[in-house]
Protein backbone atom coordinates (compact mmCIF):
# COMPACT_ATOMS: atom_id res chain seq x y z
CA UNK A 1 -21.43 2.24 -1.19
CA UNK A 2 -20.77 1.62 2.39
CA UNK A 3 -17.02 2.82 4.08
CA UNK A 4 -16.42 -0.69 5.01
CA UNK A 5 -16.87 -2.17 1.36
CA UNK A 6 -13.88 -4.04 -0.07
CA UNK A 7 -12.71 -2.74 -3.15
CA UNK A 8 -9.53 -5.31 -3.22
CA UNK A 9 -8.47 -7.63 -1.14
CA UNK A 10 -4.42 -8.44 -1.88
CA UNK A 11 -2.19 -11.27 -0.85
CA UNK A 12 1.45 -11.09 -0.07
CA UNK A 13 2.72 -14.67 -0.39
CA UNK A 14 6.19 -14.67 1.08
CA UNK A 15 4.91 -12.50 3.79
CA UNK A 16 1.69 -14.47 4.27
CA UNK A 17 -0.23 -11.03 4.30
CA UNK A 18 -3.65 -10.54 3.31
CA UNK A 19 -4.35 -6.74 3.08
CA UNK A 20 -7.53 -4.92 2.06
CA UNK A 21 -8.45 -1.69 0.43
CA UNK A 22 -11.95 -0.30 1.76
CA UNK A 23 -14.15 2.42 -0.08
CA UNK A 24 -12.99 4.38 2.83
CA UNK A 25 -13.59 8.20 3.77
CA UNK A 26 -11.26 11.25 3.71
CA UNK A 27 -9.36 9.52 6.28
CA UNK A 28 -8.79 5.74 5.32
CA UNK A 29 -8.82 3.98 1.88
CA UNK A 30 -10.26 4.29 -1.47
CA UNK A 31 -11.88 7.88 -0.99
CA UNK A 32 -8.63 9.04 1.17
CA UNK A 33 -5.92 8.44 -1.80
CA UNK A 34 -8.41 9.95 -4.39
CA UNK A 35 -9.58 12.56 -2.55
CA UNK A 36 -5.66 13.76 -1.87
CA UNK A 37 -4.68 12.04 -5.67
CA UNK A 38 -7.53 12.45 -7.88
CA UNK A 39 -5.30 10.50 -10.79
CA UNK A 40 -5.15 7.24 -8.33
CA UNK A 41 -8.72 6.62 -9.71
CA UNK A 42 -7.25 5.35 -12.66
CA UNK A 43 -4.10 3.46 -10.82
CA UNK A 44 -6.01 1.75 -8.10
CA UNK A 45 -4.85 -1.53 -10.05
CA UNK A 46 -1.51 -0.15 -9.29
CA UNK A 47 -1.90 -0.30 -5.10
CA UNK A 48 -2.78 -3.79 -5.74
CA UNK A 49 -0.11 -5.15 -7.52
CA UNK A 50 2.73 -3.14 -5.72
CA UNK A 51 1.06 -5.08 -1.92
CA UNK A 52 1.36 -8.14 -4.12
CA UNK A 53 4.92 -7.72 -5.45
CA UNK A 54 6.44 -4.76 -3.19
CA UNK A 55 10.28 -4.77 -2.54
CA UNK A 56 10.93 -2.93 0.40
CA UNK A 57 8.29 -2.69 3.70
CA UNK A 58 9.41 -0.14 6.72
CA UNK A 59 7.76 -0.21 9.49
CA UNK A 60 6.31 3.18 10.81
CA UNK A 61 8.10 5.65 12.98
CA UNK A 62 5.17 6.67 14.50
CA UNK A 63 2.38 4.16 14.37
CA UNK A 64 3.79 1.04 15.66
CA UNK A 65 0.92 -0.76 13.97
CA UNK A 66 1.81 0.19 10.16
CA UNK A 67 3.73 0.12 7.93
CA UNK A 68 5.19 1.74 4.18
CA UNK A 69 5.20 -0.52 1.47
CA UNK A 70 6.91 0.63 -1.74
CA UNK A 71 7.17 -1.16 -5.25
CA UNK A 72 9.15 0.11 -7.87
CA UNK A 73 6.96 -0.09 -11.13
CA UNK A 74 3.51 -0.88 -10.32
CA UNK A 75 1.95 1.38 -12.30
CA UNK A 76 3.21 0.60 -16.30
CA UNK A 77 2.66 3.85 -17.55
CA UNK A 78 4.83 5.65 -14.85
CA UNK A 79 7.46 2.42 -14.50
CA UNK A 80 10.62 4.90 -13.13
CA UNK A 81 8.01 5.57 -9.92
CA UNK A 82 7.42 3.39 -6.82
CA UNK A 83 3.86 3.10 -5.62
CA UNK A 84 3.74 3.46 -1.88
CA UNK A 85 1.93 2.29 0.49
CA UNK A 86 0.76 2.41 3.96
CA UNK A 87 -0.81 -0.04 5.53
CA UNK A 88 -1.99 -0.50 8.94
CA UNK A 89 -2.24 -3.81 10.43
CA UNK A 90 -5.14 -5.30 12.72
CA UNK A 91 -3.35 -8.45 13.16
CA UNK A 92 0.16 -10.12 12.14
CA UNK A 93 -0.96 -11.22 9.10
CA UNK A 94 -4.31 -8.84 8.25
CA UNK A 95 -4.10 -5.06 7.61
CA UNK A 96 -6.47 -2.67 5.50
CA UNK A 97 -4.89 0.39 2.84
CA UNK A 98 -4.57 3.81 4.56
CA UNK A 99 -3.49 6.01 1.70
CA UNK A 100 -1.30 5.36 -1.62
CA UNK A 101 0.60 7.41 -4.06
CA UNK A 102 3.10 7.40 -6.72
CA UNK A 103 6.80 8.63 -5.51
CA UNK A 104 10.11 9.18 -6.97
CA UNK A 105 11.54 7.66 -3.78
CA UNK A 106 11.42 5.51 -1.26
CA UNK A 107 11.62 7.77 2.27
CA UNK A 108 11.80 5.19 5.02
CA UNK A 109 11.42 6.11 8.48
CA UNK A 110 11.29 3.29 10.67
CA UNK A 111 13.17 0.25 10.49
CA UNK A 112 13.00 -2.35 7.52
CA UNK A 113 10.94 -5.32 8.20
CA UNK A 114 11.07 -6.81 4.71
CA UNK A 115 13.04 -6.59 1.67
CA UNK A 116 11.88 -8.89 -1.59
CA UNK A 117 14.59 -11.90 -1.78
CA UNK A 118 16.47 -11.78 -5.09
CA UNK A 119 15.76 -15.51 -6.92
């Protein structure tokens, strides 16, 4: 497998966001969250769901082209965690997975660009 093969690609509906995870290397994607997470192989079904449904999004302190994404729950057999999520954006709408992992918190840093409307 190439770096640049798609292993997801994820839609964000409210947002209108399409975002991608790539096989990656150690620095980007796939191969960057399991090489720092090796128990992500099995939760890589989690990433996708928690771009899909997330319910906070901050935008990075110090890549003004990114941002953390964190959904509380993603991952069923560790429900009390948020998944999070950075993501670094090519265009408004378009942005591929940097790295992932499971957290007992959500730690900010930037400002909040999006926070999922109760209904």
């Amino acid at each position: 497998m190439s770096q640049t093969d798609t292993v997801f690609t994820a839609y964000h509906e409210e947002r209108n966001l399409t975002i991608t995870l790539l096989e990656g290397n150690l620095y980007f994607g796939k191969a960057h969250i399991i090489s720092r997470r090796p128990d992500m192989a099995k939760r890589i079904d989690a990433v996708k769901y928690a771009i899909e449904n997330h319910d906070i999004a901050y935008k990075d302190k110090d890549h003004g082209n990114r941002e953390r994404i964190y959904c509380l729950g993603a991952d069923s057999t560790r429900s009390s965690l948020y998944m999070a999520v950075v993501v670094e954006y090519n265009s408004v709408t378009n942005g591929t997975i940097i790295t992932a992992w499971p957290s007992d918190k959500m730690v900010g840093g930037g400002d909040i660009v999006y926070t999922k409307s109760e209904s």
